[in-house]
Protein backbone atom coordinates (compact mmCIF):
# COMPACT_ATOMS: atom_id res chain seq x y z
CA UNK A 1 0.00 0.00 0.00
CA UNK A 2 1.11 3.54 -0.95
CA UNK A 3 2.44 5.66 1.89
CA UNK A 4 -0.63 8.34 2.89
CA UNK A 5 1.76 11.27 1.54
CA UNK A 6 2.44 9.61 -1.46
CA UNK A 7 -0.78 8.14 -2.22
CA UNK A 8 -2.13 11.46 -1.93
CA UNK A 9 0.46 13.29 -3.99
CA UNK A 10 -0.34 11.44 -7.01
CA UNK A 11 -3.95 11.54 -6.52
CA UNK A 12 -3.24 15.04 -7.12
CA UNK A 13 -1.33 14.71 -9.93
CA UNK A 14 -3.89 12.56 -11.62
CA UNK A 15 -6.48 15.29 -11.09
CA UNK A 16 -4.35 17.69 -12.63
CA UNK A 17 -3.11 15.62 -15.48
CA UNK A 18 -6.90 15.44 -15.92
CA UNK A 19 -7.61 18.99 -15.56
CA UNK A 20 -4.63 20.13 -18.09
CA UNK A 21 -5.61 17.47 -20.85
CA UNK A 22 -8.90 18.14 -21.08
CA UNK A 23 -9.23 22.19 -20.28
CA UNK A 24 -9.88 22.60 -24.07
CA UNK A 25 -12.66 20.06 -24.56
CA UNK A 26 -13.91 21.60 -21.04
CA UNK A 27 -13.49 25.11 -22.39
CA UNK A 28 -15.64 24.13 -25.63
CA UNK A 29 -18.23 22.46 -23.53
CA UNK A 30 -18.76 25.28 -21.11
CA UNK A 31 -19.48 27.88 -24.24
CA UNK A 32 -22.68 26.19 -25.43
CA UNK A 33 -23.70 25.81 -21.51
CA UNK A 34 -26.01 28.87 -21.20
CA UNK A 35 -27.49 28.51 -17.80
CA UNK A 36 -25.79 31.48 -16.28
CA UNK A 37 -27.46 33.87 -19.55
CA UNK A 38 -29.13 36.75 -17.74
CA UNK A 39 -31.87 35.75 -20.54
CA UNK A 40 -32.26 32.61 -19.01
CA UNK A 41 -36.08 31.54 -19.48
CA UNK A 42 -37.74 28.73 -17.72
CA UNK A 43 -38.44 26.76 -20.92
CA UNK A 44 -34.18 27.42 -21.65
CA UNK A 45 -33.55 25.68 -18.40
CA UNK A 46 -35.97 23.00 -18.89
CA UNK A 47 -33.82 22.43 -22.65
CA UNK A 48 -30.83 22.21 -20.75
CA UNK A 49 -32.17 19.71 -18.02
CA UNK A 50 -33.36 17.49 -21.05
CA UNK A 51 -30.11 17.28 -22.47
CA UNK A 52 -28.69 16.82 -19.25
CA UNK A 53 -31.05 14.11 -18.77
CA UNK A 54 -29.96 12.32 -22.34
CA UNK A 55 -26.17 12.29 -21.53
CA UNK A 56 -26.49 11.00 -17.99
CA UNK A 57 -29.03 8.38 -19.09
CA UNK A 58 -26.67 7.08 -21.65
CA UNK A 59 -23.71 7.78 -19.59
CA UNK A 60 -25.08 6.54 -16.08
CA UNK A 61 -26.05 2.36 -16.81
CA UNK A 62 -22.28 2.47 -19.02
CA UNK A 63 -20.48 3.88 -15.92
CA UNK A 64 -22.34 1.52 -13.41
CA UNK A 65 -21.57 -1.40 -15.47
CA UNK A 66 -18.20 -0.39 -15.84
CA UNK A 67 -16.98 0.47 -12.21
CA UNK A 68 -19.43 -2.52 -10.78
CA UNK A 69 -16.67 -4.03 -8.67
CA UNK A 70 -16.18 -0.42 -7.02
CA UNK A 71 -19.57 0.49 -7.03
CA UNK A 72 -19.00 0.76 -3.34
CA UNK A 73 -15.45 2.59 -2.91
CA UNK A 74 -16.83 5.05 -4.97
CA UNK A 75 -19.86 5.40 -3.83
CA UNK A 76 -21.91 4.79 -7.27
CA UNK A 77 -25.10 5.23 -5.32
CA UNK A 78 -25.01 8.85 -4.49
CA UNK A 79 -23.25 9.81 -7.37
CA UNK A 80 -26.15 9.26 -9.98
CA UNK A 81 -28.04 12.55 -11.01
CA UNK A 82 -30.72 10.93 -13.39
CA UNK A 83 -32.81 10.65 -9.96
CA UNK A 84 -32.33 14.21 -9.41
CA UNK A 85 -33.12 15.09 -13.39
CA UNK A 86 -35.94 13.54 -13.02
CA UNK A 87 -37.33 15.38 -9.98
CA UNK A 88 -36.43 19.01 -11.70
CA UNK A 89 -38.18 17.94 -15.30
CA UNK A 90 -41.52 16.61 -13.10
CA UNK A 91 -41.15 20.07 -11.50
CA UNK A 92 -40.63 21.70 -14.75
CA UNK A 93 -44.04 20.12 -16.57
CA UNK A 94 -43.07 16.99 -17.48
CA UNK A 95 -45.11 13.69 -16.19
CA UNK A 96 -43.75 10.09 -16.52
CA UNK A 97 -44.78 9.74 -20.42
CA UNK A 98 -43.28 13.06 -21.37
CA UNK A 99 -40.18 11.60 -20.04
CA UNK A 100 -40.30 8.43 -21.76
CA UNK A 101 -40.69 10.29 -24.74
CA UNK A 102 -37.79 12.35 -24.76
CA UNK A 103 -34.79 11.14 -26.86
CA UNK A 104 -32.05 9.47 -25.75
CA UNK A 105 -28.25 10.44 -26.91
CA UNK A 106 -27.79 9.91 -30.06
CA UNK A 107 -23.84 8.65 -30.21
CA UNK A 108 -23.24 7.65 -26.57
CA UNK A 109 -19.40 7.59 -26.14
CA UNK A 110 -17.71 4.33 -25.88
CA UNK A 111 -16.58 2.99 -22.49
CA UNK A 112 -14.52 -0.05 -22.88
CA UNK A 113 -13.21 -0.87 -19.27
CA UNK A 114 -12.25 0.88 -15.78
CA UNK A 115 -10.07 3.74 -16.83
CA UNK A 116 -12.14 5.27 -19.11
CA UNK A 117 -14.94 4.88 -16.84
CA UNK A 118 -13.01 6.68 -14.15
CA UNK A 119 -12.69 9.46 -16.93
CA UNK A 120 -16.13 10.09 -17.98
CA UNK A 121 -17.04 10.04 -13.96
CA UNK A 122 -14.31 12.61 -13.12
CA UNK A 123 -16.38 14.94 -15.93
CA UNK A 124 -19.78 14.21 -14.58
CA UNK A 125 -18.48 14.86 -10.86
CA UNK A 126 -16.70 18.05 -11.97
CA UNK A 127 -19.55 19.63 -13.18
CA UNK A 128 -21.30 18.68 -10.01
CA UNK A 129 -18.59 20.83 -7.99
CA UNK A 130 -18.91 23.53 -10.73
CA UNK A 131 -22.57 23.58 -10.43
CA UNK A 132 -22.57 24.98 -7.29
CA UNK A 133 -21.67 28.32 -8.98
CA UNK A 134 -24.73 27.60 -11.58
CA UNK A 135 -27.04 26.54 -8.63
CA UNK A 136 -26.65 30.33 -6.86
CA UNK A 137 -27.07 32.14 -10.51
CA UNK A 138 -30.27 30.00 -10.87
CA UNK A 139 -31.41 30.52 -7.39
CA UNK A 140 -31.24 34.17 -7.66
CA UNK A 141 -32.68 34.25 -11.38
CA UNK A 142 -35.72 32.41 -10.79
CA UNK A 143 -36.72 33.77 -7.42
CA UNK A 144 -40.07 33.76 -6.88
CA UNK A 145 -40.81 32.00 -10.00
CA UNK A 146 -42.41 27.76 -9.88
CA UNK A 147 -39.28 25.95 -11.35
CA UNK A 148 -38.18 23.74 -8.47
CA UNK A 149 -35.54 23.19 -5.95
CA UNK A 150 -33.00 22.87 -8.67
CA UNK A 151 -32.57 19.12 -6.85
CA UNK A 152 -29.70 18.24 -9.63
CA UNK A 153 -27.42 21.15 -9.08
CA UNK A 154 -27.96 21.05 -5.24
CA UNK A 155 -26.94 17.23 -5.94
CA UNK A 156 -24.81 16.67 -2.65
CA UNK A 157 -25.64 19.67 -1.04
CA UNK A 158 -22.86 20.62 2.36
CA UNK A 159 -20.94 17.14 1.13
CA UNK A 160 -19.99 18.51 -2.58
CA UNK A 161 -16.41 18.64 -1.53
CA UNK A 162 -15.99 15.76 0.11
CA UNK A 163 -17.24 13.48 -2.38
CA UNK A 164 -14.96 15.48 -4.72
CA UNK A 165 -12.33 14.64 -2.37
CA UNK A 166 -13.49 11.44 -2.32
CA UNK A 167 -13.66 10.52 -6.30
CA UNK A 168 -10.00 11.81 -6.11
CA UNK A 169 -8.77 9.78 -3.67
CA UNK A 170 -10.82 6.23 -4.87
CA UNK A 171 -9.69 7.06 -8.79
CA UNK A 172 -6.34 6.57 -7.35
CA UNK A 173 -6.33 3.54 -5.48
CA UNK A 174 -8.61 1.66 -8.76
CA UNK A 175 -6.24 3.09 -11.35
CA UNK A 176 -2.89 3.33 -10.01
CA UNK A 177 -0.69 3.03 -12.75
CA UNK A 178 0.67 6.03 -14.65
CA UNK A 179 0.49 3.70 -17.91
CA UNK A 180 -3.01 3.61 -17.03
CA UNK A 181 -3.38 7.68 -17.38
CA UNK A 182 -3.96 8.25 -20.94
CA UNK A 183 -7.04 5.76 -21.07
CA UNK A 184 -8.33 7.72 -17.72
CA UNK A 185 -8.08 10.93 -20.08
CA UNK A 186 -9.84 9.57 -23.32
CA UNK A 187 -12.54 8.95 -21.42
CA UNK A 188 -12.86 12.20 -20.08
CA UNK A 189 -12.61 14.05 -22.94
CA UNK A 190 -15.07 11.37 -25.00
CA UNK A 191 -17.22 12.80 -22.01
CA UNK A 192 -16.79 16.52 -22.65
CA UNK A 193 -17.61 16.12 -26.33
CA UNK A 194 -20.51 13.97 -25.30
CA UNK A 195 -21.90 17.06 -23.10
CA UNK A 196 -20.89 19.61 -26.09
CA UNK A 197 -22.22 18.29 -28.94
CA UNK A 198 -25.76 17.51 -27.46
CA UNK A 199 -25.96 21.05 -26.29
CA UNK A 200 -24.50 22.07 -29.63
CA UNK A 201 -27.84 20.22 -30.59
CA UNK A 202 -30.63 21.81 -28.60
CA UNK A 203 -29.36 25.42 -29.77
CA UNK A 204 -29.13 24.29 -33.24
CA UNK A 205 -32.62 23.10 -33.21
């Protein structure tokens, strides 16, 4: 077992290769993300929870499947937002057989085995510690107005950072080679251009 110091070292170095090789899919992903638009309407953020809701439903059962022998060191259970989705898009107008109806992801990205799982999760639990910034813009944007507690950017509520901390830490300990880095990164930036070009889709339509 790696020393505590150690172990923790190149936890953060795996984070930040992460972060460095995949700040310009991130970058390109965040520009068609238009949740913090002063413009903003109710039916926008609706759009955006449905495509939301397509990439996590394609991405979620892949992920689970993948990472099912550390469903539990990474605590799968909490970590999936389709629950959550669901909740905001009931409070939004949706019932059950709207739901049903809406299309799934076109091209879901491929997800051969661990590492790449590791990768896409890393994207889907940054933008859970990003949304916190989202979650106050939205708060303050829609006040007063019926759209919901916003139940998939509150997502972890006071734990956000821990379970950051926590993804860090577990990625680690499942993937601890540095050979196994570059397959850790293709899945995260399959991810990002998962996220980008279904948003790329709802403002084209």
């Amino acid at each position: 077992m790696l020393p505590r110091a150690v172990f923790l070292s190149e936890s953060r170095n795996l984070l930040q290769q992460l972060k460095a090789e995949t700040r310009p899919h991130h970058e390109r992903a965040e520009r068609v993300v238009r949740l913090m638009s002063p413009g903003l309407s109710p039916e926008g953020y609706r759009r955006h929870l449905e495509a939301l809701h397509a990439v996590h439903g394609a991405l979620e059962p892949l992920l689970a499947e993948a990472l099912d022998g550390f469903s539990s060191e990474l605590l799968l259970a909490e970590r999936w937002k389709l629950p959550l989705l669901r909740e905001d898009l009931l409070a939004l107008g949706h019932d059950e057989a709207s739901l049903a109806r809406l299309p799934a992801l076109a091209h879901p990205p491929s997800v051969p085995g661990v590492p790449e799982a590791l990768g896409a999760l890393y994207v889907l639990e940054g933008s859970t510690l990003g949304g916190q910034i989202i979650l106050r813009q939205l708060v303050r944007h829609f006040e007063g107005q019926s759209v919901g507690r916003f139940a998939f950017f509150r997502a972890y509520g006071d734990a956000v950072g821990p379970m950051w901390k926590s993804f860090g830490e577990a990625a680690l300990r499942i993937c601890p080679e540095p050979a196994q880095a570059p397959r850790v990164i293709q899945g995260a930036q399959d991810a990002f251009e998962t996220f980008e070009a279904r948003f790329r889709e709802i403002h084209d339509s």
